[in-house]
N, C-alpha and C. Protein backbone atom coordinates (compact mmCIF):
# COMPACT_ATOMS: atom_id res chain seq x y z
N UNK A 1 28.30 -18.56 26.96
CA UNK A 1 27.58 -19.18 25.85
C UNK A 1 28.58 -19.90 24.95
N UNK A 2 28.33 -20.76 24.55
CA UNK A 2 29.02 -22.16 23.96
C UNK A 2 28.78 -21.66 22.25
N UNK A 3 30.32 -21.93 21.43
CA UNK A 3 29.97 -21.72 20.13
C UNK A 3 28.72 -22.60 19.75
N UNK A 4 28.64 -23.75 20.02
CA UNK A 4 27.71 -24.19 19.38
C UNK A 4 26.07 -23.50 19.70
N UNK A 5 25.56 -23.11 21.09
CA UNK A 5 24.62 -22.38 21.02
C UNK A 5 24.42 -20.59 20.60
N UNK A 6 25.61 -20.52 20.22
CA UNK A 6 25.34 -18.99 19.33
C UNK A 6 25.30 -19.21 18.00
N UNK A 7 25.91 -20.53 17.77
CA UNK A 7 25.37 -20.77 16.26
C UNK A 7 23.61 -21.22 16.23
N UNK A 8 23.07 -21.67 17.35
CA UNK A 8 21.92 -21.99 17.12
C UNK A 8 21.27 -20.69 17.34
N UNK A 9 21.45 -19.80 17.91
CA UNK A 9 20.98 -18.32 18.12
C UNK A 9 20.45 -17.72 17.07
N UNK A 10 21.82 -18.06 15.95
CA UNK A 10 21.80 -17.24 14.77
C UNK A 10 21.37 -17.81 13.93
N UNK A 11 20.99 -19.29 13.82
CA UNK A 11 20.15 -19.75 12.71
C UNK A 11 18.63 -19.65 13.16
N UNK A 12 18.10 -19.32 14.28
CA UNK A 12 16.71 -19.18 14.77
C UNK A 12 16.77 -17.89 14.84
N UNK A 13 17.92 -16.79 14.67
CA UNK A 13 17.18 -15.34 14.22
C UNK A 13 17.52 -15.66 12.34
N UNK A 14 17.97 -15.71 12.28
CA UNK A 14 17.82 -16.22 10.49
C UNK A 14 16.60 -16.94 10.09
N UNK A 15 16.17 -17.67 10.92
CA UNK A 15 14.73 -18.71 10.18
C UNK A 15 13.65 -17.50 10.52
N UNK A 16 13.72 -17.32 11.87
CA UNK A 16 12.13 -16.61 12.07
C UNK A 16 12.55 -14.91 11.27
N UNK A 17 13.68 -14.27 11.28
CA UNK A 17 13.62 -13.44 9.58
C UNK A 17 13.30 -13.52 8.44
N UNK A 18 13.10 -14.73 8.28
CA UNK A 18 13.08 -15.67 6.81
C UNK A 18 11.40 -15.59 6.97
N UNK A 19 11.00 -16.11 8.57
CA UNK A 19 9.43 -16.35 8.21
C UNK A 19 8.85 -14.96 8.53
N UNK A 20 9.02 -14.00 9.00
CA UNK A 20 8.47 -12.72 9.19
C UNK A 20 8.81 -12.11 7.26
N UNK A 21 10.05 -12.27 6.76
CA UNK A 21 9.75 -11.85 5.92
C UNK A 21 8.72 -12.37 4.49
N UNK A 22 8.93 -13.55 5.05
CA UNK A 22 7.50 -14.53 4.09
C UNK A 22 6.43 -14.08 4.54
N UNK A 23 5.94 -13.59 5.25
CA UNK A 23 4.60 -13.26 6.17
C UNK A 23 4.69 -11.90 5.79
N UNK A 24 5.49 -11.03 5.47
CA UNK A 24 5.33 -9.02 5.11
C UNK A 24 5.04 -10.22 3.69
N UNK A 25 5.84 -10.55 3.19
CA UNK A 25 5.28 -10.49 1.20
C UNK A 25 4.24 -10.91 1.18
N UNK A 26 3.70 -12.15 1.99
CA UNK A 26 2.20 -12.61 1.47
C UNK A 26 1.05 -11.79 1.89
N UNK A 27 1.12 -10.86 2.60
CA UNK A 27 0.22 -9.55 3.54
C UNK A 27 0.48 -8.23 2.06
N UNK A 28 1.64 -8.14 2.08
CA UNK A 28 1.99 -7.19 0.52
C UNK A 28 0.89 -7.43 -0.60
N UNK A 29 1.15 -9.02 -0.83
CA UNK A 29 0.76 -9.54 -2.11
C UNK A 29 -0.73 -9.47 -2.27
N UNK A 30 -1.06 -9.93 -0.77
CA UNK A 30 -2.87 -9.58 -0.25
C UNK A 30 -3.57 -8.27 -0.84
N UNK A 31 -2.85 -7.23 0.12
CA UNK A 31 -3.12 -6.11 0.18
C UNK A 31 -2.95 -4.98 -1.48
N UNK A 32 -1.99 -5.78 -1.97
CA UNK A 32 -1.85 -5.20 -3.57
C UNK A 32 -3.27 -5.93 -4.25
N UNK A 33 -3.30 -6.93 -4.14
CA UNK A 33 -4.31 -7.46 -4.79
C UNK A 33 -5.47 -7.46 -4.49
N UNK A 34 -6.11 -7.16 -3.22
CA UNK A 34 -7.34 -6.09 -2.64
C UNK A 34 -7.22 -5.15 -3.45
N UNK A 35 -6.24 -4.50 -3.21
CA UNK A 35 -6.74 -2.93 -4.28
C UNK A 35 -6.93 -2.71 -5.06
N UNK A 36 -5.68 -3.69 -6.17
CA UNK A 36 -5.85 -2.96 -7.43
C UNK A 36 -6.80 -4.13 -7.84
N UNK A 37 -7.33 -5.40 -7.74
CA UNK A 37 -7.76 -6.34 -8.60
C UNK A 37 -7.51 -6.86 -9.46
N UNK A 38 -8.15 -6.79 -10.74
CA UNK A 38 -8.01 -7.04 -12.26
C UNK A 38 -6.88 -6.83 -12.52
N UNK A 39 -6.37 -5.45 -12.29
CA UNK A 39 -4.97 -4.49 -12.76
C UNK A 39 -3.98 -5.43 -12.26
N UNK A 40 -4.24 -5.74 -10.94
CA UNK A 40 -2.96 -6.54 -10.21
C UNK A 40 -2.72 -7.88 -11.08
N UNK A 41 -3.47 -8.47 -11.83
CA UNK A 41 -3.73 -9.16 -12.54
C UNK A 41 -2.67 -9.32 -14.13
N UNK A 42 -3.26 -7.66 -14.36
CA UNK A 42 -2.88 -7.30 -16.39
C UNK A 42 -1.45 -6.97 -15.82
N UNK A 43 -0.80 -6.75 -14.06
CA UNK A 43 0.73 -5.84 -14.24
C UNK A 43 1.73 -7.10 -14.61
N UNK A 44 1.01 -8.43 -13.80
CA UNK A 44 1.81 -9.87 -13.61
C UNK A 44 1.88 -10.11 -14.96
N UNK A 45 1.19 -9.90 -15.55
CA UNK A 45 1.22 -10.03 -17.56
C UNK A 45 2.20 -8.86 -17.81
N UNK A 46 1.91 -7.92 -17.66
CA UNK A 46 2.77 -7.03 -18.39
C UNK A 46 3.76 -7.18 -18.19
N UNK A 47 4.44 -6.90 -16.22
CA UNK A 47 5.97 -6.93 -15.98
C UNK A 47 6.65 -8.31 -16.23
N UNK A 48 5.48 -9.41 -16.52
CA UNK A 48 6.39 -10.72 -16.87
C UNK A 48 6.83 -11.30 -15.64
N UNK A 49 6.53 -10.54 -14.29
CA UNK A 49 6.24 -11.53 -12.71
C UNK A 49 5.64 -10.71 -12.08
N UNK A 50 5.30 -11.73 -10.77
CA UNK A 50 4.32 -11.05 -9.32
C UNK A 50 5.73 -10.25 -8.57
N UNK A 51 6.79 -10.39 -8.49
CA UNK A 51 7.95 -9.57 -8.16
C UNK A 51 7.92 -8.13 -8.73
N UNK A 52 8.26 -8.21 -9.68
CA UNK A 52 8.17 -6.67 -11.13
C UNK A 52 6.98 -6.61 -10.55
N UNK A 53 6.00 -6.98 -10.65
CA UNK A 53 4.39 -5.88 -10.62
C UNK A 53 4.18 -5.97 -9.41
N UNK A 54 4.39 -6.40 -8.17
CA UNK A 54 4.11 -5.82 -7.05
C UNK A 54 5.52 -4.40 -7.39
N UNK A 55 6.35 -4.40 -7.51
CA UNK A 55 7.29 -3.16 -7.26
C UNK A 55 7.15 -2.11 -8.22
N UNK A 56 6.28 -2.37 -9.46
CA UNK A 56 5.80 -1.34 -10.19
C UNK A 56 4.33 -1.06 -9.76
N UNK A 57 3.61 -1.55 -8.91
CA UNK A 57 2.09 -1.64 -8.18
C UNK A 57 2.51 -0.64 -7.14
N UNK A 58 3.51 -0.81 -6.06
CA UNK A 58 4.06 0.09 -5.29
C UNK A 58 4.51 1.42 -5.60
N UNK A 59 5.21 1.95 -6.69
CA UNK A 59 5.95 2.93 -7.15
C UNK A 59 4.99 3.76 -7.70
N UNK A 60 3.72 3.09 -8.62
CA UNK A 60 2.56 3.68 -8.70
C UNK A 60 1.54 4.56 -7.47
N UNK A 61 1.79 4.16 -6.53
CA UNK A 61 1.33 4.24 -5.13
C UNK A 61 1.74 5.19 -4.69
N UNK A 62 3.20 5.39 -4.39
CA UNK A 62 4.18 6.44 -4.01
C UNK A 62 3.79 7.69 -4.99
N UNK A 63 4.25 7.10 -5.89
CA UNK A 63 3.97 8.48 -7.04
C UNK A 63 2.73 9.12 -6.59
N UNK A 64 1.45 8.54 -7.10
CA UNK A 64 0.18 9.13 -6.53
C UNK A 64 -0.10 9.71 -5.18
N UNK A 65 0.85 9.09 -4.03
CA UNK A 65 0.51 9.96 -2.65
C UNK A 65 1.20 11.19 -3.07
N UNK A 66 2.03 11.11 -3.36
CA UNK A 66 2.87 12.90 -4.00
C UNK A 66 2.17 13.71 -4.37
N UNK A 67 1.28 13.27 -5.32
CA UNK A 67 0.44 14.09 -6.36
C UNK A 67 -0.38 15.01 -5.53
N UNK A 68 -1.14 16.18 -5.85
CA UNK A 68 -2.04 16.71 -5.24
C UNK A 68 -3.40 16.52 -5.84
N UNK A 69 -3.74 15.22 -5.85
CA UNK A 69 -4.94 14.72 -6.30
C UNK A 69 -6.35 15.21 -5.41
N UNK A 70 -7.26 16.31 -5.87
CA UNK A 70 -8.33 16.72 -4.85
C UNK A 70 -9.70 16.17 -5.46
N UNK A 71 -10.60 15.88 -4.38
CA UNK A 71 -12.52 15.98 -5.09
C UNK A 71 -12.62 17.60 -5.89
N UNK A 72 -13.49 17.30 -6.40
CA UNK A 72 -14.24 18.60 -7.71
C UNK A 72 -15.04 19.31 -6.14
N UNK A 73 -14.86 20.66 -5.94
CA UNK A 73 -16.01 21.41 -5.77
C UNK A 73 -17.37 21.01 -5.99
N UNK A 74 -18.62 21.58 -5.62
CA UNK A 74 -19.80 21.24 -5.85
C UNK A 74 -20.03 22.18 -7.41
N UNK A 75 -19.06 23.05 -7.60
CA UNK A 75 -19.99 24.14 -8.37
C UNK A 75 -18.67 23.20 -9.85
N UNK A 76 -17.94 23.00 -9.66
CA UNK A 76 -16.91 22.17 -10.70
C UNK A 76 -17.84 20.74 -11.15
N UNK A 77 -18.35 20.06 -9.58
CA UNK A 77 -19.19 18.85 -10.54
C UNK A 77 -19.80 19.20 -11.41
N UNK A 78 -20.95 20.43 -10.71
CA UNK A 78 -22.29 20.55 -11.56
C UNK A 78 -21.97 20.43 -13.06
N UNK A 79 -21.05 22.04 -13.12
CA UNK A 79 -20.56 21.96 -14.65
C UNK A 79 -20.25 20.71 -15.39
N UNK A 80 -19.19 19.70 -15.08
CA UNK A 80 -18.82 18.69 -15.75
C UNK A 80 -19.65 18.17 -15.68
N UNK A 81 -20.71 17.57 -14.92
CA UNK A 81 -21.95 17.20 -15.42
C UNK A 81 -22.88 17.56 -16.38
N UNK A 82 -23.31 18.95 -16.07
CA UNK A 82 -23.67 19.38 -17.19
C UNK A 82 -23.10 19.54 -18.54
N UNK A 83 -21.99 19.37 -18.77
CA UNK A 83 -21.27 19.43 -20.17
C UNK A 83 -20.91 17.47 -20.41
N UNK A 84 -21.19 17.01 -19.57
CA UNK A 84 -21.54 15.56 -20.26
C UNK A 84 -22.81 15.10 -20.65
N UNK A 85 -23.56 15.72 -20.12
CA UNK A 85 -24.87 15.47 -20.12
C UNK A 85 -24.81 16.24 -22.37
N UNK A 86 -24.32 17.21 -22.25
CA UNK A 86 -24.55 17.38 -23.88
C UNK A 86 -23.62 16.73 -23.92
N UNK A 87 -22.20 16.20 -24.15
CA UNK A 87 -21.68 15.68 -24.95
C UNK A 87 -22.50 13.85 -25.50
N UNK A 88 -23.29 13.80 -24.16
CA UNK A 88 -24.36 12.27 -24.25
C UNK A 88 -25.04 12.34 -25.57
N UNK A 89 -25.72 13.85 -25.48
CA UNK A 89 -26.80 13.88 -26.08
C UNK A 89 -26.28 14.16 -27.82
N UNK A 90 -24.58 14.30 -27.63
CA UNK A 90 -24.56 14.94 -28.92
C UNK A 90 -24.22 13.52 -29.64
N UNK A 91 -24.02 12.45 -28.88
CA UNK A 91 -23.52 11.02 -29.38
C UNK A 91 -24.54 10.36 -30.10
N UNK A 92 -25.97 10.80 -30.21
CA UNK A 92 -27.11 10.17 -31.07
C UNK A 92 -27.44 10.98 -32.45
N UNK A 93 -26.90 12.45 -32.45
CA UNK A 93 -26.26 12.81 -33.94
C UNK A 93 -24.31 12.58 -34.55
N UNK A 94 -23.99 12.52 -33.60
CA UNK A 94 -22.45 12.65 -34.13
C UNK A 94 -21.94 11.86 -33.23
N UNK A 95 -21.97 10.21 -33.22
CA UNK A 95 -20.74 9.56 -32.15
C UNK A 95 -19.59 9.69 -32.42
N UNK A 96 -18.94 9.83 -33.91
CA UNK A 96 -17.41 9.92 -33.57
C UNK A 96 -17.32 11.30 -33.60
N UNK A 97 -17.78 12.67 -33.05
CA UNK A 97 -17.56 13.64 -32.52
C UNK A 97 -17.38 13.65 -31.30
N UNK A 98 -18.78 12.85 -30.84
CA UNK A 98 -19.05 12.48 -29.49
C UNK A 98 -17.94 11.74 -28.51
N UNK A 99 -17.26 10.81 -28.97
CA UNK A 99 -15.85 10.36 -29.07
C UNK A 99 -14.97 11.21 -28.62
N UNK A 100 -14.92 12.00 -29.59
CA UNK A 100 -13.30 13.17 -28.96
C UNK A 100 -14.06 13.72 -28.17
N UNK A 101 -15.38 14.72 -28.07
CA UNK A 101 -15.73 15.45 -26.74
C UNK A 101 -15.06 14.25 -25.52
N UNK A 102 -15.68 13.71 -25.34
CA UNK A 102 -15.67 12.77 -23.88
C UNK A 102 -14.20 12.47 -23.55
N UNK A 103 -13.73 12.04 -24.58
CA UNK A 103 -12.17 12.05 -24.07
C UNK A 103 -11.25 13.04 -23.78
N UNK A 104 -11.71 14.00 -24.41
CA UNK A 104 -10.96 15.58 -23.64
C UNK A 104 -11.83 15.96 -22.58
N UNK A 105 -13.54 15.63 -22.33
CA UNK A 105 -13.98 16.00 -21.02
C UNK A 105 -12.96 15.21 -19.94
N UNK A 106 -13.43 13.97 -20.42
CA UNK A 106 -12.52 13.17 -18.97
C UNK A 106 -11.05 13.66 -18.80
N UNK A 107 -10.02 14.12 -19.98
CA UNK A 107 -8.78 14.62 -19.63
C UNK A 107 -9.19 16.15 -18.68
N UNK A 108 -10.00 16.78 -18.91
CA UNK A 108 -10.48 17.56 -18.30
C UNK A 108 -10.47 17.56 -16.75
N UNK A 109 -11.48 16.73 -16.80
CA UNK A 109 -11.78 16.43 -15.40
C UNK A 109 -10.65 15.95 -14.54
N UNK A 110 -9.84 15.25 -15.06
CA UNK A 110 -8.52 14.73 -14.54
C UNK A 110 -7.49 15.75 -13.92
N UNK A 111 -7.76 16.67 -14.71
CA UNK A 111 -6.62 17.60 -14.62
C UNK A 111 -7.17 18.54 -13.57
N UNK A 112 -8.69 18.99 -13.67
CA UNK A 112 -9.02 19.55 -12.41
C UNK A 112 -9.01 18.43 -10.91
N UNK A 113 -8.96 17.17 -10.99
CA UNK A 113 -9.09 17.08 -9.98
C UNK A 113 -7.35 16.56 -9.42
N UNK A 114 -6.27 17.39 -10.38
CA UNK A 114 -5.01 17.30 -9.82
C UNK A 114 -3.97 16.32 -10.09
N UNK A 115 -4.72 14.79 -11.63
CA UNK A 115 -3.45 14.09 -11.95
C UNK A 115 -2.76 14.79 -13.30
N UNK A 116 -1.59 14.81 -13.39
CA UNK A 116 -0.55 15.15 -14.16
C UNK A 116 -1.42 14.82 -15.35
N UNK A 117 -1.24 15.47 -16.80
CA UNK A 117 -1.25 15.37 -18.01
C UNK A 117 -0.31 14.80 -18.74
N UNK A 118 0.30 13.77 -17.83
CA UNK A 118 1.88 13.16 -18.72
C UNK A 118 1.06 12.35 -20.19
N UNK A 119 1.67 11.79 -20.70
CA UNK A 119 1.22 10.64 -21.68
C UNK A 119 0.39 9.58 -20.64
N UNK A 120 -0.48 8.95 -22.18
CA UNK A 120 -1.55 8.23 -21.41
C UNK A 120 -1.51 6.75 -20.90
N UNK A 121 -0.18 6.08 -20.99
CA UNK A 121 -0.01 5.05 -20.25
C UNK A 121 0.34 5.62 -18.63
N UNK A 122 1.26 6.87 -18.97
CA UNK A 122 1.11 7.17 -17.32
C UNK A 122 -0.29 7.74 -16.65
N UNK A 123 -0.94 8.23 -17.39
CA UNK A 123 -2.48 9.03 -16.75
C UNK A 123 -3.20 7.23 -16.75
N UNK A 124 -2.98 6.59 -17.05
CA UNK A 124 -3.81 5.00 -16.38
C UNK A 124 -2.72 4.94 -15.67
N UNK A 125 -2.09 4.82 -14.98
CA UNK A 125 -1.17 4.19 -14.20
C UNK A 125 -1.46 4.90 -12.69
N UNK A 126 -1.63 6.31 -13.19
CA UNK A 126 -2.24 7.06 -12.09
C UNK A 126 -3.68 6.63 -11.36
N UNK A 127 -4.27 6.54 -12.53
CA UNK A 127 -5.69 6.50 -12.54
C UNK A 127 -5.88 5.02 -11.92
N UNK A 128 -5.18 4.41 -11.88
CA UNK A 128 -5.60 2.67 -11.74
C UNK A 128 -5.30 2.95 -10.03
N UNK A 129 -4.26 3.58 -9.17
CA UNK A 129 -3.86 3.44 -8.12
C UNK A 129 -5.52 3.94 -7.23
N UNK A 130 -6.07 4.47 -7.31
CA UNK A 130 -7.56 5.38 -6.96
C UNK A 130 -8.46 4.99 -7.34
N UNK A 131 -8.95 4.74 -8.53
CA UNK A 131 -9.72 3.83 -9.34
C UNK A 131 -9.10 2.75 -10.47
N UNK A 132 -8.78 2.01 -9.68
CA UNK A 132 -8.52 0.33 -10.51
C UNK A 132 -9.54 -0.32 -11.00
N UNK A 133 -10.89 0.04 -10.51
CA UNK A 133 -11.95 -0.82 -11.27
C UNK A 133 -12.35 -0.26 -12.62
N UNK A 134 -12.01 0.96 -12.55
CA UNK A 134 -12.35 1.78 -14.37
C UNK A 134 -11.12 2.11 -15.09
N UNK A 135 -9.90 1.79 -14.25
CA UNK A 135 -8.92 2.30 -15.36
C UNK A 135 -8.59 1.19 -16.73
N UNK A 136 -9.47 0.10 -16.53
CA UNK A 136 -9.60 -0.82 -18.09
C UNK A 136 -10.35 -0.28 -18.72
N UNK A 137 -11.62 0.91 -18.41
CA UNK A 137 -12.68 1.43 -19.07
C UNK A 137 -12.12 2.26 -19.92
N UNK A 138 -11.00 2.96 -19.11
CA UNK A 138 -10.17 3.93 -19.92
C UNK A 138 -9.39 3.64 -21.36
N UNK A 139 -8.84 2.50 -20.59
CA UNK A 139 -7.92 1.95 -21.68
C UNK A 139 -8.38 1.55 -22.51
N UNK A 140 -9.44 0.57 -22.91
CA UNK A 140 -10.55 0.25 -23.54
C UNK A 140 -11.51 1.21 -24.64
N UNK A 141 -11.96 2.59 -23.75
CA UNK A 141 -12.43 3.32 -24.46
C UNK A 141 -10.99 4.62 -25.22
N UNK A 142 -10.04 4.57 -24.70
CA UNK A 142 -8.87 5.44 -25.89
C UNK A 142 -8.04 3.95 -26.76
N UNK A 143 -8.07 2.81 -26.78
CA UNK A 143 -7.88 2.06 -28.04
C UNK A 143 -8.96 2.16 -29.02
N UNK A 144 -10.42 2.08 -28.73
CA UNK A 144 -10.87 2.17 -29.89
C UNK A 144 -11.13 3.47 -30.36
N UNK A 145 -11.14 4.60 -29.27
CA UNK A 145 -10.77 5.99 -30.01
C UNK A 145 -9.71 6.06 -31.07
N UNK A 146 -8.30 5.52 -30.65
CA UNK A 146 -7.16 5.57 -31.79
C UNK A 146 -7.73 4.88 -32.57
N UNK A 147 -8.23 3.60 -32.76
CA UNK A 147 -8.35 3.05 -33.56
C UNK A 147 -8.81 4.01 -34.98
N UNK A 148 -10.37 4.63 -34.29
CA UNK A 148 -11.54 5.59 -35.35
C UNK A 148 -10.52 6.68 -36.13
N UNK A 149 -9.03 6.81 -35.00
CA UNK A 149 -8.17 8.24 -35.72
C UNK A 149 -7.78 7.44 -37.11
N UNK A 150 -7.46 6.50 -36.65
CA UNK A 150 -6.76 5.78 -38.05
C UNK A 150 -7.90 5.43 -39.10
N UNK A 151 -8.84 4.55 -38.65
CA UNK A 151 -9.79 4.55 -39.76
C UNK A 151 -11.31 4.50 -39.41
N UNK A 152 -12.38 5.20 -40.04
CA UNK A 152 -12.95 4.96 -38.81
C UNK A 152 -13.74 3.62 -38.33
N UNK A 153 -14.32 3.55 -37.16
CA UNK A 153 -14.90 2.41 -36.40
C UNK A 153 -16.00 1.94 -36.46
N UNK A 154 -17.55 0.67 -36.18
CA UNK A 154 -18.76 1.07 -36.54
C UNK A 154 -19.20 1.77 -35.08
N UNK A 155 -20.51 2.05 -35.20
CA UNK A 155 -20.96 2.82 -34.52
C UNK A 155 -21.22 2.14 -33.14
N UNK A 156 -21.37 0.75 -33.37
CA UNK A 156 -21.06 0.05 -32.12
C UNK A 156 -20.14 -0.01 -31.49
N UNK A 157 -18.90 0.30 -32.39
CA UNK A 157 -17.75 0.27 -31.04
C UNK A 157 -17.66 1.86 -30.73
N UNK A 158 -18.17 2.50 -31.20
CA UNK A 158 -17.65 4.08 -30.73
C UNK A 158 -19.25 3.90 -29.32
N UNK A 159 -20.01 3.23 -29.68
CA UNK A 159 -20.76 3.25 -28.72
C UNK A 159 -20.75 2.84 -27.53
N UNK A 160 -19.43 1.25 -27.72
CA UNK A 160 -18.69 0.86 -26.71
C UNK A 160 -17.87 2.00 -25.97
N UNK A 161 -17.00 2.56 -26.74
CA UNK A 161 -16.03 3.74 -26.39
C UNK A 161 -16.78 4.50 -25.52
N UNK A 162 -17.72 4.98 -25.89
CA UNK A 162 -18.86 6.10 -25.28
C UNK A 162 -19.12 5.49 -23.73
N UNK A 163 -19.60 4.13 -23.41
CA UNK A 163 -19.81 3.79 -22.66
C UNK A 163 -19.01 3.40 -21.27
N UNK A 164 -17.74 3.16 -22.25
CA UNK A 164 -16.49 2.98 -21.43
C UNK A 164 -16.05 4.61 -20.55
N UNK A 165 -15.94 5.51 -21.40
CA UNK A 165 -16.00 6.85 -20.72
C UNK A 165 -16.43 6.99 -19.73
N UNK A 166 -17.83 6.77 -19.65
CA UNK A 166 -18.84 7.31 -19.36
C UNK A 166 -18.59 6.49 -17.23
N UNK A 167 -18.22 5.38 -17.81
CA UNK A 167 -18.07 4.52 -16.36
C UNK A 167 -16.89 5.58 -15.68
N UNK A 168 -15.69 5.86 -16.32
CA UNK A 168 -14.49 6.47 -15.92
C UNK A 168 -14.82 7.47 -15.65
N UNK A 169 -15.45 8.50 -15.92
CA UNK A 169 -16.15 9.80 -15.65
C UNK A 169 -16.82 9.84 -14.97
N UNK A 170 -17.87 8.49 -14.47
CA UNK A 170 -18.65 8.68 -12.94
C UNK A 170 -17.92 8.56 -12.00
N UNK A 171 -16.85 7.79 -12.19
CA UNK A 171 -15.91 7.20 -10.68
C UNK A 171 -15.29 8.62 -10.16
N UNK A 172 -14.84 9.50 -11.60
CA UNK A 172 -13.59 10.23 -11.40
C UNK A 172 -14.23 11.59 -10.86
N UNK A 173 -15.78 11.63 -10.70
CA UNK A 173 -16.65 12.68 -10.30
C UNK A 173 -17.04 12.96 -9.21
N UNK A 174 -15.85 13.11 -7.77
CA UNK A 174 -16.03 12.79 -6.73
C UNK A 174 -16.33 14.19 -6.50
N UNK A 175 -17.00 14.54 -5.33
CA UNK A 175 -17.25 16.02 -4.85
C UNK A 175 -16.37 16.02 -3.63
N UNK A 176 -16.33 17.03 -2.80
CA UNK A 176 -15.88 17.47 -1.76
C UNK A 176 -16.27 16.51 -0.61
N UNK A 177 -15.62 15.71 0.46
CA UNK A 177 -16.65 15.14 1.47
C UNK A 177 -16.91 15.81 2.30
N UNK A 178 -16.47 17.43 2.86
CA UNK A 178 -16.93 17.93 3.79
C UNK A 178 -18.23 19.12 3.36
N UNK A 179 -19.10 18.63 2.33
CA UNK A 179 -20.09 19.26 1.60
C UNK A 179 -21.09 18.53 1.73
N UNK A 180 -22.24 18.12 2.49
CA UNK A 180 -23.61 17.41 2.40
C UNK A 180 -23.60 18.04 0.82
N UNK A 181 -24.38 16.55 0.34
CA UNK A 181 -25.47 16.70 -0.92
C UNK A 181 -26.27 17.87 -0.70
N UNK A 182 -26.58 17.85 0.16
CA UNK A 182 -27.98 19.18 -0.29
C UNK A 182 -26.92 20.61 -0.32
N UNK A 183 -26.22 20.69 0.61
CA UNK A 183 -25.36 21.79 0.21
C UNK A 183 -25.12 21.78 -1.11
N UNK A 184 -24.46 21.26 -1.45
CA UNK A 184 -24.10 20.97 -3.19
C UNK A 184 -25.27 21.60 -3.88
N UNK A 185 -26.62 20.92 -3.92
CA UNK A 185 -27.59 21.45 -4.17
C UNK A 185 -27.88 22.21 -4.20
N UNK A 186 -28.16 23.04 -2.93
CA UNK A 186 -28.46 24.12 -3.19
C UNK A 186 -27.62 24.99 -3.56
N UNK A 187 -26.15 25.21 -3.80
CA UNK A 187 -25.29 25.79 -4.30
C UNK A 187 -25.08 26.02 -5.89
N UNK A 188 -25.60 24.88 -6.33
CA UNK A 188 -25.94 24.78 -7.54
C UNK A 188 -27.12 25.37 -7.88
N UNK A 189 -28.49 25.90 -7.84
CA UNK A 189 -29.97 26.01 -7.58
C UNK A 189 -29.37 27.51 -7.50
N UNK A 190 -28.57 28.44 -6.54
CA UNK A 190 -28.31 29.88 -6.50
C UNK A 190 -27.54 29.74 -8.16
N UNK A 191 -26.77 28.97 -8.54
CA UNK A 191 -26.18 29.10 -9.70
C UNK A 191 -26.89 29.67 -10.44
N UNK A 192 -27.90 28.29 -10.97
CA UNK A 192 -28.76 28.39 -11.93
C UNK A 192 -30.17 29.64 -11.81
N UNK A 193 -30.31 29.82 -10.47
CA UNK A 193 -31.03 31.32 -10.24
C UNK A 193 -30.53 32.44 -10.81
N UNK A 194 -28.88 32.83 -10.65
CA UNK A 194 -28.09 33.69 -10.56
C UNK A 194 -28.05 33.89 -12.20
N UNK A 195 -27.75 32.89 -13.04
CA UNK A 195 -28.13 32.74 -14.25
C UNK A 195 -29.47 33.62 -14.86
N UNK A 196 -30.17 32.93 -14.39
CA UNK A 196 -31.68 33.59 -15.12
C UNK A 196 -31.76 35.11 -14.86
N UNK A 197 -31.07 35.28 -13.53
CA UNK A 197 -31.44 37.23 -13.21
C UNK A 197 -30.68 37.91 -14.35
């Protein structure tokens, strides 16, 4: 082989490296932006490029496969259901009570279903990798919570707040998948029997 055709060797494994690796980032860039959406969106704002927030989009990812993130039991939904169901009802006498209930239910619920209790830019960061379509609900409904700490809010935005929860708390209310619904059901139904005896 002739210097000159090992130099052409090595610039045609250099180009088609060049294009395989253009072809992994734009499949990356795809596939980040399938998932997270919107978020993939607010990280290119935040980190100040699509570089930084795909590699903070990723690290988010990693982190969360670590985690021991599980579905709620059938007999864990019921309850958190049922204790949202009053904190709903307590929001048409007391919304900014109603307010803090829901935001310690949902920290609640979080924590049973296995993400860390760090501070709450990291509990969205978590939360966005699994559910990216509600972790703006989150964020959304604890700014105008702080807001009410500082002074309070009208009743429309705590009603916003309320509502914003309320989306983050259905997503985050997954049950078991190896449990049919009616199992659930009826597991719940001996509960509430077991109760009355």
């Amino acid at each position: 082989m002739t210097a000159a055709q090992i130099i052409v060797a090595i610039v045609a494994i250099i180009v088609v490296a060049a294009i395989v690796y253009v072809i992994y980032k734009q499949q990356r860039t795809k596939a980040l932006k399938e998932h997270f959406g919107p978020e993939y969106d607010r990280a290119v704002d935040s980190y100040g490029g699509q570089g930084r927030a795909e590699s903070a989009l990723a690290k988010r990812e990693k982190r969360v496969e670590k985690l021991d993130i599980h579905p709620l039991t059938p007999q864990e939904s019921s309850r958190f259901t049922a204790q949202w169901k009053t904190v709903q009802m307590r929001f048409v006498d007391d919304p900014a009570a109603s307010i803090g209930d829901a935001d310690r239910l949902v920290a609640e619920l979080m924590s049973a279903r296995g993400y860390p209790m760090a501070d709450f830019d990291q509990r969205a960061a978590d939360i966005s990798v699994s559910h990216p379509k509600v972790v703006e609900h989150y964020r959304s409904a604890h700014d105008i919570a702080q807001k009410h700490r500082q002074r309070p809010v009208s009743t429309e935005e705590l009603r916003k707040a309320f509502l914003h929860y309320r989306e983050l708390f259905a997503s985050l209310l997954e049950v078991e998948p190896d449990r049919p619904e009616a199992a659930a059901a009826e597991a719940d139904h001996e509960e509430r029997t077991e109760v009355r005896r």
